[in-house]
PDB file of N, CA and C in Angstrom:
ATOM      1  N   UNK A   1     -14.515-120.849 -93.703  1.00  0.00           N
ATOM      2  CA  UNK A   1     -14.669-121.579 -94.953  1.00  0.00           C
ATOM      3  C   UNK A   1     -13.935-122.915 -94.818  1.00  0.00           C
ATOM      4  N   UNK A   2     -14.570-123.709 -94.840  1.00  0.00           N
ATOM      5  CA  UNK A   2     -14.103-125.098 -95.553  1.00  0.00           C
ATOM      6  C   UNK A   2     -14.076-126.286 -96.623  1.00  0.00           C
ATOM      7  N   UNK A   3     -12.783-126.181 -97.057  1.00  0.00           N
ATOM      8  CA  UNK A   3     -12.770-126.724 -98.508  1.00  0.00           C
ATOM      9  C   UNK A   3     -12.188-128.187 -98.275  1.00  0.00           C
ATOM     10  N   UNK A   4     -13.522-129.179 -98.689  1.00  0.00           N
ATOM     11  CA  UNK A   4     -12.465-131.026 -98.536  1.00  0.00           C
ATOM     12  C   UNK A   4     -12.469-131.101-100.277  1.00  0.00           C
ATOM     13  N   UNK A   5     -11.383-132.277 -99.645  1.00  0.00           N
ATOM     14  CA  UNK A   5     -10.103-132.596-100.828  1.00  0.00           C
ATOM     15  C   UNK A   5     -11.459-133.234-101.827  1.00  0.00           C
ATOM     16  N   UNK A   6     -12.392-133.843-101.620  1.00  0.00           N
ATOM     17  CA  UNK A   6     -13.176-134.613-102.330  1.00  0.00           C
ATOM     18  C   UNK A   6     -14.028-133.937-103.265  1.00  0.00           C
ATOM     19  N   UNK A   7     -13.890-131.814-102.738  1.00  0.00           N
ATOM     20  CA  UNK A   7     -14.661-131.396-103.788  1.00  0.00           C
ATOM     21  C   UNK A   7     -13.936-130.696-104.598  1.00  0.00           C
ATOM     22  N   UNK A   8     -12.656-131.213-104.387  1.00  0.00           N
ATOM     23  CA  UNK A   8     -11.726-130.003-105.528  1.00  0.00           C
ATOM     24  C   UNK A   8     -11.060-130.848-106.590  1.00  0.00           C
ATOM     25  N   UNK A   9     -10.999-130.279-107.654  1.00  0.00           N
ATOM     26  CA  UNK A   9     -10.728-131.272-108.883  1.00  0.00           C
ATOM     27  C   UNK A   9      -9.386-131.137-109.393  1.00  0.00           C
ATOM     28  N   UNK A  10      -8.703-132.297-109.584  1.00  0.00           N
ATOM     29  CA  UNK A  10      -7.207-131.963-109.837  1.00  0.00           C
ATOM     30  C   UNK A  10      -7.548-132.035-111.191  1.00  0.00           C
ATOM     31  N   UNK A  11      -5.941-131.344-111.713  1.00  0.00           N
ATOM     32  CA  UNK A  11      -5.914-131.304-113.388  1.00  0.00           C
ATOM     33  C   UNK A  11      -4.514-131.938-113.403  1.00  0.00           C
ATOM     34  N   UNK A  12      -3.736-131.959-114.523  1.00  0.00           N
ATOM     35  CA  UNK A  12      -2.405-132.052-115.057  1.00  0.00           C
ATOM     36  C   UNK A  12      -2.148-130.862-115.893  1.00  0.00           C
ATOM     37  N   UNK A  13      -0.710-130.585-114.811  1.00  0.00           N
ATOM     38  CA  UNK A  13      -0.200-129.122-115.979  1.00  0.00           C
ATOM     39  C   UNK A  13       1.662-129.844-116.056  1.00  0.00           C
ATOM     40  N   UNK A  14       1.785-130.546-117.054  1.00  0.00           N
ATOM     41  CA  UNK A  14       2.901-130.957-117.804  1.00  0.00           C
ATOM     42  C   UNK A  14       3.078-131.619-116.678  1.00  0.00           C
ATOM     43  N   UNK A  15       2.230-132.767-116.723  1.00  0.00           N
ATOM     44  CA  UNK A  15       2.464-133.431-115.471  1.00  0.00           C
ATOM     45  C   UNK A  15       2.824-134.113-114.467  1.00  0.00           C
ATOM     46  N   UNK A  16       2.217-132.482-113.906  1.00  0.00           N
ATOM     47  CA  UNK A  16       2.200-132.552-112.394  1.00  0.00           C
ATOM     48  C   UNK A  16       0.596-132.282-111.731  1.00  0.00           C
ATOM     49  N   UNK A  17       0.094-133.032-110.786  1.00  0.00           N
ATOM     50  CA  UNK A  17      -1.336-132.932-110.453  1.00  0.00           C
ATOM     51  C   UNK A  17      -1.328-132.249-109.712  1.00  0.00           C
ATOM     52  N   UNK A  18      -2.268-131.234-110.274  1.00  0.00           N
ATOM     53  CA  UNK A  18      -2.589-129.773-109.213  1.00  0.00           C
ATOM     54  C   UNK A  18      -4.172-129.636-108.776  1.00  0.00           C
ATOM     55  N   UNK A  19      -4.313-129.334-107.336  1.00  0.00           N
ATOM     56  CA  UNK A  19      -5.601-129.610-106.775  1.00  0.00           C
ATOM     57  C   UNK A  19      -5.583-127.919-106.259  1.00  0.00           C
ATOM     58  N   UNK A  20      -5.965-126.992-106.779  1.00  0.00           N
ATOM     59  CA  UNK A  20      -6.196-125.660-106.246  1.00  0.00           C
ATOM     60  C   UNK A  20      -7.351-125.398-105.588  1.00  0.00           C
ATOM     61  N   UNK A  21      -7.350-125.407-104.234  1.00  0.00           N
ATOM     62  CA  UNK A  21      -8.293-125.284-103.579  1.00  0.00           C
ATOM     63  C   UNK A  21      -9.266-124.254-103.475  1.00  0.00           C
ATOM     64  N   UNK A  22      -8.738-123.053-104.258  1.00  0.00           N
ATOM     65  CA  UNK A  22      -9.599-121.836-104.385  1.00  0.00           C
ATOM     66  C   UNK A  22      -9.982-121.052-105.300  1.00  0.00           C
ATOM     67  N   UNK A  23      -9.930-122.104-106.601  1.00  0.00           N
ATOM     68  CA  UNK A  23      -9.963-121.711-107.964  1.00  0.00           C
ATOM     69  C   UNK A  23     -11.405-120.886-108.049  1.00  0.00           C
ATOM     70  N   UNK A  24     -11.088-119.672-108.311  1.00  0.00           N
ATOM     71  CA  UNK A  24     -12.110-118.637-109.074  1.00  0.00           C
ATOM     72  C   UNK A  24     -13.133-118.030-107.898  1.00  0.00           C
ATOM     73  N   UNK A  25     -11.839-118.065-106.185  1.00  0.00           N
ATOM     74  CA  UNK A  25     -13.004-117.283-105.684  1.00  0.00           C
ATOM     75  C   UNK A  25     -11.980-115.724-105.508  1.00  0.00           C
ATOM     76  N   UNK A  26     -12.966-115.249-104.799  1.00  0.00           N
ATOM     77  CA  UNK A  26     -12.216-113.539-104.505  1.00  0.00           C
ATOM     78  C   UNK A  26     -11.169-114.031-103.542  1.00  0.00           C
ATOM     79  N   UNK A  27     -10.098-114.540-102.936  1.00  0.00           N
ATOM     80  CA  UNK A  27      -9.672-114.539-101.416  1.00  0.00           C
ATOM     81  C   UNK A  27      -8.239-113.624-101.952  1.00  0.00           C
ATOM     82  N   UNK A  28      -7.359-113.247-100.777  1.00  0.00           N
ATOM     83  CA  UNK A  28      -6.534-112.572-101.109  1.00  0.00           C
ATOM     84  C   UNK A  28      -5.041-113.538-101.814  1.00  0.00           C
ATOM     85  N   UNK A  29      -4.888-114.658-101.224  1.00  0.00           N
ATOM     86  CA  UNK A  29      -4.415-115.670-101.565  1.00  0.00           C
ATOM     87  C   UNK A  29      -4.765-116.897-102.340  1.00  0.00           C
ATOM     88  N   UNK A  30      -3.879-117.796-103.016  1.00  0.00           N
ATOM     89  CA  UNK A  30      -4.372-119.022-103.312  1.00  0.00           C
ATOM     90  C   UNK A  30      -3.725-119.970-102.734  1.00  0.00           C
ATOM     91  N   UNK A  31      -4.255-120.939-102.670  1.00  0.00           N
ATOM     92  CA  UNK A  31      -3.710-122.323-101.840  1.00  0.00           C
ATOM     93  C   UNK A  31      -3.541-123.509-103.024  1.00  0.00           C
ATOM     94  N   UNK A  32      -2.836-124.627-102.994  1.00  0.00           N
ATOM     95  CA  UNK A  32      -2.824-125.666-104.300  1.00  0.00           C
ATOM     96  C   UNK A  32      -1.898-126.284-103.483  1.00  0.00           C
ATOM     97  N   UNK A  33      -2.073-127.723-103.820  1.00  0.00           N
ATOM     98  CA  UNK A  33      -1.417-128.925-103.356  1.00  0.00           C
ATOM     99  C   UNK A  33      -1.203-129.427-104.802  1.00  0.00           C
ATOM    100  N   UNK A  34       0.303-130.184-104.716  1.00  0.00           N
ATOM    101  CA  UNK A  34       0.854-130.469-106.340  1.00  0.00           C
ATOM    102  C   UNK A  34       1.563-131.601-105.902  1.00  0.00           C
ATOM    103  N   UNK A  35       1.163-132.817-106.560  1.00  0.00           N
ATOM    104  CA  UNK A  35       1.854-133.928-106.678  1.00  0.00           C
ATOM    105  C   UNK A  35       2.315-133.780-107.612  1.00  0.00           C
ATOM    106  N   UNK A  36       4.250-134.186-107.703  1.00  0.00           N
ATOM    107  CA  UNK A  36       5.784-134.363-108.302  1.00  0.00           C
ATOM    108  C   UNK A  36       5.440-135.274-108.936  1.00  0.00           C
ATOM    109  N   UNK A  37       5.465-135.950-109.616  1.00  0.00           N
ATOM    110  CA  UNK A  37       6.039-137.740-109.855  1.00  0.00           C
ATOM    111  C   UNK A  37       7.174-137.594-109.788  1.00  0.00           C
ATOM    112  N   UNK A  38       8.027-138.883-109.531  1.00  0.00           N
ATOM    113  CA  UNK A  38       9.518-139.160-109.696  1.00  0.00           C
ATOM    114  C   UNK A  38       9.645-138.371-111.016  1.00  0.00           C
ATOM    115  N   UNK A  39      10.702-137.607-111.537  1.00  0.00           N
ATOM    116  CA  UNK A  39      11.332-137.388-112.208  1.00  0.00           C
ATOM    117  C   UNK A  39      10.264-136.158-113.804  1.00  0.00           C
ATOM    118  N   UNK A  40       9.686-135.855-112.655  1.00  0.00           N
ATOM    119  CA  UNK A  40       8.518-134.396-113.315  1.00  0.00           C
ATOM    120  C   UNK A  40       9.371-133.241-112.969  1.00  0.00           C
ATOM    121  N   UNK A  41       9.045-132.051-113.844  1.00  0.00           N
ATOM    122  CA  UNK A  41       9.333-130.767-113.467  1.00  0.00           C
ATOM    123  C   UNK A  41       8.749-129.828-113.936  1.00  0.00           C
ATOM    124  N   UNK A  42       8.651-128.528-113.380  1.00  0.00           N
ATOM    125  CA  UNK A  42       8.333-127.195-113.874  1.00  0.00           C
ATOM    126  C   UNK A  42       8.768-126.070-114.896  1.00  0.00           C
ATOM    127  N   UNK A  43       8.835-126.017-115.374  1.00  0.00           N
ATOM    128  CA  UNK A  43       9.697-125.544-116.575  1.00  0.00           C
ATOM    129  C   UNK A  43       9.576-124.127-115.769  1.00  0.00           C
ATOM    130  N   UNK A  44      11.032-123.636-116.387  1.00  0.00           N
ATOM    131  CA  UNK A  44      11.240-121.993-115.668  1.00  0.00           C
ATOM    132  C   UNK A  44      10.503-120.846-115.692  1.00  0.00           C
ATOM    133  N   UNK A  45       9.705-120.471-115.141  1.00  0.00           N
ATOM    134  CA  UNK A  45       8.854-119.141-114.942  1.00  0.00           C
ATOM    135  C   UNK A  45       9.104-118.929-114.230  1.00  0.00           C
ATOM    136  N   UNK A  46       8.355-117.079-113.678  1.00  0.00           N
ATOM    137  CA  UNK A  46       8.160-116.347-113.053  1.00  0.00           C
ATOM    138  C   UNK A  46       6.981-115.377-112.911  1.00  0.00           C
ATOM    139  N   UNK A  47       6.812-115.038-111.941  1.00  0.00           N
ATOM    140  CA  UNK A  47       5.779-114.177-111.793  1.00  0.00           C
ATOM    141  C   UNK A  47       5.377-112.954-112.273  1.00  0.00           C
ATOM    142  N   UNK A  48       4.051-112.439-112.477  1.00  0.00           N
ATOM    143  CA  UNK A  48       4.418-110.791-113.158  1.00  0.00           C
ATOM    144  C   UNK A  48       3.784-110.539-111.447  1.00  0.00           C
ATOM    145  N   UNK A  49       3.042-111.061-110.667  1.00  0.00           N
ATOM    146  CA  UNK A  49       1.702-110.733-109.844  1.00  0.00           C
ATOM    147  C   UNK A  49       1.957-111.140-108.787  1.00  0.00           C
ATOM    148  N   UNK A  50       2.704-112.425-108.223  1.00  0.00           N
ATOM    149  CA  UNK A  50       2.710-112.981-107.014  1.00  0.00           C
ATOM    150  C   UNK A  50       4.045-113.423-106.911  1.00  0.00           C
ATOM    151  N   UNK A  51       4.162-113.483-104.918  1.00  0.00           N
ATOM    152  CA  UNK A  51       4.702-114.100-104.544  1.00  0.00           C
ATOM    153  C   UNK A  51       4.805-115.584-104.137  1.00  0.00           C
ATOM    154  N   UNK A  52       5.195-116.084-104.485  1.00  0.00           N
ATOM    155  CA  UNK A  52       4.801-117.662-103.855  1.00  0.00           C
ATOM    156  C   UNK A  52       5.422-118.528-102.923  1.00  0.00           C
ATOM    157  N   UNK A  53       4.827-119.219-102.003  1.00  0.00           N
ATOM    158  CA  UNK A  53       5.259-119.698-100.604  1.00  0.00           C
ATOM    159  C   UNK A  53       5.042-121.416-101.035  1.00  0.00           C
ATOM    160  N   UNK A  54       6.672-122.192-101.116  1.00  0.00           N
ATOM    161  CA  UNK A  54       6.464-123.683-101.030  1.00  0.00           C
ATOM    162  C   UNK A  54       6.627-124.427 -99.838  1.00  0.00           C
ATOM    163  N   UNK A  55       5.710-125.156 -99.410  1.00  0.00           N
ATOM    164  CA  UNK A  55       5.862-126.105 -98.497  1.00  0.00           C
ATOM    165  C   UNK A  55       6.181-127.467 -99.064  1.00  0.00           C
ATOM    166  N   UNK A  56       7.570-128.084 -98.567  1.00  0.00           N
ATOM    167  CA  UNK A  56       7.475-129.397 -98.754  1.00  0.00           C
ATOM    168  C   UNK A  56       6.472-130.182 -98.050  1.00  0.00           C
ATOM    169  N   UNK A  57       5.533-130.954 -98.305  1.00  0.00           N
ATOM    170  CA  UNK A  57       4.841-131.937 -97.398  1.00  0.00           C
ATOM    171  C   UNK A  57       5.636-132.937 -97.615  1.00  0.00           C
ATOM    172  N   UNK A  58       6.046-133.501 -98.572  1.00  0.00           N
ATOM    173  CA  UNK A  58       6.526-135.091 -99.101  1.00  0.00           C
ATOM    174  C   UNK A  58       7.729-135.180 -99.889  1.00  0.00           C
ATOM    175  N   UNK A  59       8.361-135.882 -99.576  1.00  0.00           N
ATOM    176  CA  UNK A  59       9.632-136.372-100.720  1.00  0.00           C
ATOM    177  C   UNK A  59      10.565-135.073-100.551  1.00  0.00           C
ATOM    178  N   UNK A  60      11.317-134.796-101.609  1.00  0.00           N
ATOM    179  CA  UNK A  60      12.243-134.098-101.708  1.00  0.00           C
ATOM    180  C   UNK A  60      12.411-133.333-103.597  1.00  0.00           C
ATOM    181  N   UNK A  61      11.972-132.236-103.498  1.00  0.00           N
ATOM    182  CA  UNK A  61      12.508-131.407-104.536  1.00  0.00           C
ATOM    183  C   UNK A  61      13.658-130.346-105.063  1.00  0.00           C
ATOM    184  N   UNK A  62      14.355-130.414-105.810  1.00  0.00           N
ATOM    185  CA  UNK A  62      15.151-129.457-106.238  1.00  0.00           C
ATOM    186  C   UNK A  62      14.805-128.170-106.674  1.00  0.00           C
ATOM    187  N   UNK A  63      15.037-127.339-106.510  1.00  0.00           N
ATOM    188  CA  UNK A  63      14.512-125.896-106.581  1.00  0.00           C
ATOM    189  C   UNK A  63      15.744-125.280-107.288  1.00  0.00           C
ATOM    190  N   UNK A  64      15.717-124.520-107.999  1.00  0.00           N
ATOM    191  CA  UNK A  64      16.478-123.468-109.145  1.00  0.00           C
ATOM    192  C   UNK A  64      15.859-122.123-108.988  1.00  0.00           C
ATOM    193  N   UNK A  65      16.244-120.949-108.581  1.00  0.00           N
ATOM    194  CA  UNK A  65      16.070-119.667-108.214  1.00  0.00           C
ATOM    195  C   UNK A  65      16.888-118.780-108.683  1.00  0.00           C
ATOM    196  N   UNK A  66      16.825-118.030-109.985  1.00  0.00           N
ATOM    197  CA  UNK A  66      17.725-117.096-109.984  1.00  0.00           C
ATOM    198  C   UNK A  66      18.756-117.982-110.457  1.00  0.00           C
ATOM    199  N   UNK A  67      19.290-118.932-110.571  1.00  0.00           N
ATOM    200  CA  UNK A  67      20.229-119.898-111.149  1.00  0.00           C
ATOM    201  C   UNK A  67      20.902-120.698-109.748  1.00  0.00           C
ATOM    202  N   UNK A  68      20.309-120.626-109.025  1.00  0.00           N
ATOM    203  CA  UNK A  68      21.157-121.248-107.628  1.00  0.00           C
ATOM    204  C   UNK A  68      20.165-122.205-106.865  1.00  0.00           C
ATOM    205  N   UNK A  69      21.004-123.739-107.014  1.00  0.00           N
ATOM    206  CA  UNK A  69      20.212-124.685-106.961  1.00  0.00           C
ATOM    207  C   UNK A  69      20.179-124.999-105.647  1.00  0.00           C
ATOM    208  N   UNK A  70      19.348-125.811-105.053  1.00  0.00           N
ATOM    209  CA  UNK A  70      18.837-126.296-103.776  1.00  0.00           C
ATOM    210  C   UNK A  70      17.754-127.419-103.637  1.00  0.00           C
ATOM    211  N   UNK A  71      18.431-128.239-102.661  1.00  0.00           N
ATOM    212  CA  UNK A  71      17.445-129.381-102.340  1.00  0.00           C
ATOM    213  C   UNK A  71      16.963-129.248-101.793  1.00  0.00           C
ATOM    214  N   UNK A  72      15.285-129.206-101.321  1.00  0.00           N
ATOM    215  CA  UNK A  72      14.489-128.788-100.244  1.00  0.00           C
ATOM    216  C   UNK A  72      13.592-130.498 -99.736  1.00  0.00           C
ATOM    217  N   UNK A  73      13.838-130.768 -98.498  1.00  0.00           N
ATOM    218  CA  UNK A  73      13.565-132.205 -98.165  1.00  0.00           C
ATOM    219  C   UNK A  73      11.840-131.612 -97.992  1.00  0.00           C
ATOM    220  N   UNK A  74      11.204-132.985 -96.934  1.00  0.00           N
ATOM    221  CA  UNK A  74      10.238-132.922 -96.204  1.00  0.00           C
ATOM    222  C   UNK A  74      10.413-131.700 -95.035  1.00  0.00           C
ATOM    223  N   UNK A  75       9.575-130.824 -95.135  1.00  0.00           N
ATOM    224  CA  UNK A  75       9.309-129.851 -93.489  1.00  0.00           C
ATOM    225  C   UNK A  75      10.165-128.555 -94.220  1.00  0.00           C
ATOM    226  N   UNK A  76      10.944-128.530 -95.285  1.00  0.00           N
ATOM    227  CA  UNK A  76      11.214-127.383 -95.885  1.00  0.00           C
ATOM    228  C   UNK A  76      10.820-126.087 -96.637  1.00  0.00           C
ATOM    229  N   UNK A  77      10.803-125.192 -96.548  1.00  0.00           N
ATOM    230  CA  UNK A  77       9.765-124.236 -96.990  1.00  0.00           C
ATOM    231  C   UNK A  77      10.937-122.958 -97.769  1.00  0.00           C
ATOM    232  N   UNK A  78      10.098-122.538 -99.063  1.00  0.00           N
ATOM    233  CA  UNK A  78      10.759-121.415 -99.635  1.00  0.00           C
ATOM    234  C   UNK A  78       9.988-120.346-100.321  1.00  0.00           C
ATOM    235  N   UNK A  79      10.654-119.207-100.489  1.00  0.00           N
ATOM    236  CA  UNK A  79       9.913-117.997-100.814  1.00  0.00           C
ATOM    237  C   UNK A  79      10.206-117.820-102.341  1.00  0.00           C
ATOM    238  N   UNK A  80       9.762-117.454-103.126  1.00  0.00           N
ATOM    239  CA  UNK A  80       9.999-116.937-104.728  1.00  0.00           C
ATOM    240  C   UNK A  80       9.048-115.662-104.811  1.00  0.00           C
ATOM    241  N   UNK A  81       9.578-114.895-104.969  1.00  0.00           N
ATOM    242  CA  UNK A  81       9.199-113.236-105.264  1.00  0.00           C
ATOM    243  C   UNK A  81       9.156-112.995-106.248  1.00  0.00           C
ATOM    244  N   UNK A  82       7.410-112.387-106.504  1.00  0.00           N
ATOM    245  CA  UNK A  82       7.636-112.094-107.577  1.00  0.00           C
ATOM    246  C   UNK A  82       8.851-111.323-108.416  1.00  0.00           C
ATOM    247  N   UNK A  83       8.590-112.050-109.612  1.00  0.00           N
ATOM    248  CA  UNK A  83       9.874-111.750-110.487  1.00  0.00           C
ATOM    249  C   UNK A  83      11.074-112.437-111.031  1.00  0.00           C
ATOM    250  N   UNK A  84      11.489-113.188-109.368  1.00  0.00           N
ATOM    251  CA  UNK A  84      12.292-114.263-109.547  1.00  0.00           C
ATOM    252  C   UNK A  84      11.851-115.122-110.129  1.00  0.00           C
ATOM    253  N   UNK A  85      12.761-115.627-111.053  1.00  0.00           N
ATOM    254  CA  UNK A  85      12.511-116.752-112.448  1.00  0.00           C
ATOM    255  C   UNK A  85      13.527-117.951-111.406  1.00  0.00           C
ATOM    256  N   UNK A  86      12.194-119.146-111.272  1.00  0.00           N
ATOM    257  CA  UNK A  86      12.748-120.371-110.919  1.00  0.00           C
ATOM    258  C   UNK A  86      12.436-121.258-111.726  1.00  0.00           C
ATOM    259  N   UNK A  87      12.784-122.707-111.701  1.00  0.00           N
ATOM    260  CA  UNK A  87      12.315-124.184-111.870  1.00  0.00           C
ATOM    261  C   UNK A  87      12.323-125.344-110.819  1.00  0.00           C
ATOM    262  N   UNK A  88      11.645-126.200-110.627  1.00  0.00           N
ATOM    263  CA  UNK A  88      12.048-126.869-110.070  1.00  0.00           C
ATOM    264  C   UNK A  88      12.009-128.523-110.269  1.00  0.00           C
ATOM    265  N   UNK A  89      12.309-129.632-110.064  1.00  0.00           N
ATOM    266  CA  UNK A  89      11.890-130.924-110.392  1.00  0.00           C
ATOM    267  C   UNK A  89      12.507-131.993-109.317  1.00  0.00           C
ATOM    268  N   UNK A  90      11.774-132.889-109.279  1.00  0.00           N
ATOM    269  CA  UNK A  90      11.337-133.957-108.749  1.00  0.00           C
ATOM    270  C   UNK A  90      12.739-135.100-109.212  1.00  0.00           C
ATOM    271  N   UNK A  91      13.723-134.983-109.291  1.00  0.00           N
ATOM    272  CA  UNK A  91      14.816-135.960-109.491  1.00  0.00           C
ATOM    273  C   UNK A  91      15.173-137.188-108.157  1.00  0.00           C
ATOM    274  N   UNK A  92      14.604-137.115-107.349  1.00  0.00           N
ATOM    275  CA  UNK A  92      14.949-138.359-106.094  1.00  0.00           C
ATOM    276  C   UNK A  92      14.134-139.459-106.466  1.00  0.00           C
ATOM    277  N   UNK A  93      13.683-140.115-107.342  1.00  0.00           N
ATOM    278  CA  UNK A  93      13.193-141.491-107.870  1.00  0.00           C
ATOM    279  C   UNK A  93      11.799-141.813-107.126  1.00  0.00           C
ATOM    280  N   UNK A  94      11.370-140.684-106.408  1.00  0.00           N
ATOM    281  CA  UNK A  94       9.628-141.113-105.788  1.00  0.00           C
ATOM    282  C   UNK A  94       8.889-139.798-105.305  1.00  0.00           C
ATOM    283  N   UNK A  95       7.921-140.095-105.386  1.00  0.00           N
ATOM    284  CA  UNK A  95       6.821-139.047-105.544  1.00  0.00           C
ATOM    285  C   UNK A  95       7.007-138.168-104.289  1.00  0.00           C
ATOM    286  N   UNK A  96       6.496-137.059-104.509  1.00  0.00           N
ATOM    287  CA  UNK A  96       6.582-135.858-103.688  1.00  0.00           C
ATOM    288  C   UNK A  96       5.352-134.724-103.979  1.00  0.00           C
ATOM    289  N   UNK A  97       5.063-134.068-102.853  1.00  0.00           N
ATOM    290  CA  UNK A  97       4.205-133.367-102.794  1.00  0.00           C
ATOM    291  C   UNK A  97       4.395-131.890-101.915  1.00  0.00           C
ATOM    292  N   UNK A  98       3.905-130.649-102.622  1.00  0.00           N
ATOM    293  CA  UNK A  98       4.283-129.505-102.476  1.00  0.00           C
ATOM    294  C   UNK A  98       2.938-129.014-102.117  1.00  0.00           C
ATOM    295  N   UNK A  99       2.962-127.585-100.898  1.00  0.00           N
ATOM    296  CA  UNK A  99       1.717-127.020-100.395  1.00  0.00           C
ATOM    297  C   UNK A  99       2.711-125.476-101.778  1.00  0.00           C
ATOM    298  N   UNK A 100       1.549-125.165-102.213  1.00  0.00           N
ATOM    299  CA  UNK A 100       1.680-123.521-102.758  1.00  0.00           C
ATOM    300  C   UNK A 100       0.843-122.836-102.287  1.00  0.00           C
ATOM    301  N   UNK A 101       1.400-121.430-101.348  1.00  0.00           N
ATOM    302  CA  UNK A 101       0.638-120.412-101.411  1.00  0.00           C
ATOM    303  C   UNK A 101       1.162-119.067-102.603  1.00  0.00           C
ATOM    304  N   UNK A 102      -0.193-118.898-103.122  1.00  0.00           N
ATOM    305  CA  UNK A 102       0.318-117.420-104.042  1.00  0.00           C
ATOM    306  C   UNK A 102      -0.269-116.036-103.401  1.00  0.00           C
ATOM    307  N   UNK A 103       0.322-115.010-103.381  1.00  0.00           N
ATOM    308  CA  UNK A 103      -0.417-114.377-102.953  1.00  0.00           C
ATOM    309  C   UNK A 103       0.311-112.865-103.411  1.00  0.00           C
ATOM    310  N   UNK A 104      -0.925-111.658-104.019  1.00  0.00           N
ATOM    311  CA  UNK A 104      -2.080-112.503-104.430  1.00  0.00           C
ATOM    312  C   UNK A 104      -2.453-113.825-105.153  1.00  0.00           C
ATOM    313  N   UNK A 105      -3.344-114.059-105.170  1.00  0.00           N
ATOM    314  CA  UNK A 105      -3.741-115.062-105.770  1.00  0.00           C
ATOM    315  C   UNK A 105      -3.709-115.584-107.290  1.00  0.00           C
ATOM    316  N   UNK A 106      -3.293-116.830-107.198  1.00  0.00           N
ATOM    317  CA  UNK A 106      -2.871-117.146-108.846  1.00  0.00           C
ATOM    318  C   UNK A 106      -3.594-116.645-110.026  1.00  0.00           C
ATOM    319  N   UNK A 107      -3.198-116.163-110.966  1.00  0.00           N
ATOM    320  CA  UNK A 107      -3.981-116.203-112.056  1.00  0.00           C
ATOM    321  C   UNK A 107      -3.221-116.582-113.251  1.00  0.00           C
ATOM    322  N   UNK A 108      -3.401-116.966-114.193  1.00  0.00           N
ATOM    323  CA  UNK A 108      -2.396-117.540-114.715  1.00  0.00           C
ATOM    324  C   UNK A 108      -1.568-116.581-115.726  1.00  0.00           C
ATOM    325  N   UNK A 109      -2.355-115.579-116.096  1.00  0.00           N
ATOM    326  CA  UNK A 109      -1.965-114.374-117.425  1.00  0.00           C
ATOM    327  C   UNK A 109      -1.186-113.542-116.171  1.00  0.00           C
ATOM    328  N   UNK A 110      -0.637-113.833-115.032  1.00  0.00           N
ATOM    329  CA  UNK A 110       0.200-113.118-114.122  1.00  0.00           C
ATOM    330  C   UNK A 110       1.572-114.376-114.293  1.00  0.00           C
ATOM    331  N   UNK A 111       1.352-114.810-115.133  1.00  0.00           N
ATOM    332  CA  UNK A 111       2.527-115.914-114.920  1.00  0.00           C
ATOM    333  C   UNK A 111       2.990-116.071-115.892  1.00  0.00           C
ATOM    334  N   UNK A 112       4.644-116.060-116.054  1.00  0.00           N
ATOM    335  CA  UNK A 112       5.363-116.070-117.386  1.00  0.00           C
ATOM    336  C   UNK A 112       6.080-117.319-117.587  1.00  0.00           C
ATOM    337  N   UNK A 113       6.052-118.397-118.451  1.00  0.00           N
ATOM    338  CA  UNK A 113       6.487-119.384-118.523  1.00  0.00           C
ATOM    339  C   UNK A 113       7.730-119.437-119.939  1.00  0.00           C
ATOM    340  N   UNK A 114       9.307-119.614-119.528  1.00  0.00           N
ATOM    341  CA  UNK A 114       9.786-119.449-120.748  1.00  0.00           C
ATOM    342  C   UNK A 114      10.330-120.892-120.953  1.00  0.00           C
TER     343      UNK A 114
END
């Protein structure tokens, strides 16, 4: 299977631009690329359903896990299990970009946002 960037449609979720590359098929995983802006963030959730795998591609994000903070540069990668309640945001003054894998695969009524 191959999916180009030109046929997948980004949205804004409190934004941040999310391009999910596998919205609404069966696969066991999901894939999504998320552009930061300078000084965007995620408000704290957690999972009921998935685990999720971040790749830094770009810039540098702060990550909050469980209450224990961390800067994750370019080439950095982290795990959030389901359950664990994180946040994270974009505070280094320029844009950044994150690979997400969920797996299983995202759905959103598997996701608790407080």
């Amino acid at each position: 299977m191959i999916i180009r960037k030109r046929d997948v449609s980004e949205f804004d979720f409190h934004g941040l631009k999310i391009r999910e590359y596998l919205a609404g098929s069966d696969e066991k995983s999901s894939f999504a690329v998320i552009e930061v802006p300078a000084g965007a963030s995620h408000q704290l959730s957690w999972s009921k359903r998935s685990d999720k795998y971040y790749y830094i591609a770009n810039g540098s994000i702060e990550f909050t896990i469980e209450g224990a903070p961390s800067t994750l540069d370019r080439g950095d990668f982290c795990i959030i299990r389901q359950g664990e309640k994180f946040i994270y945001a974009n505070n280094s003054g320029k844009p950044a970009t994150i690979v997400l894998v969920h797996t299983p695969s995202f759905m959103i009524d598997g996701e608790v946002f407080e």
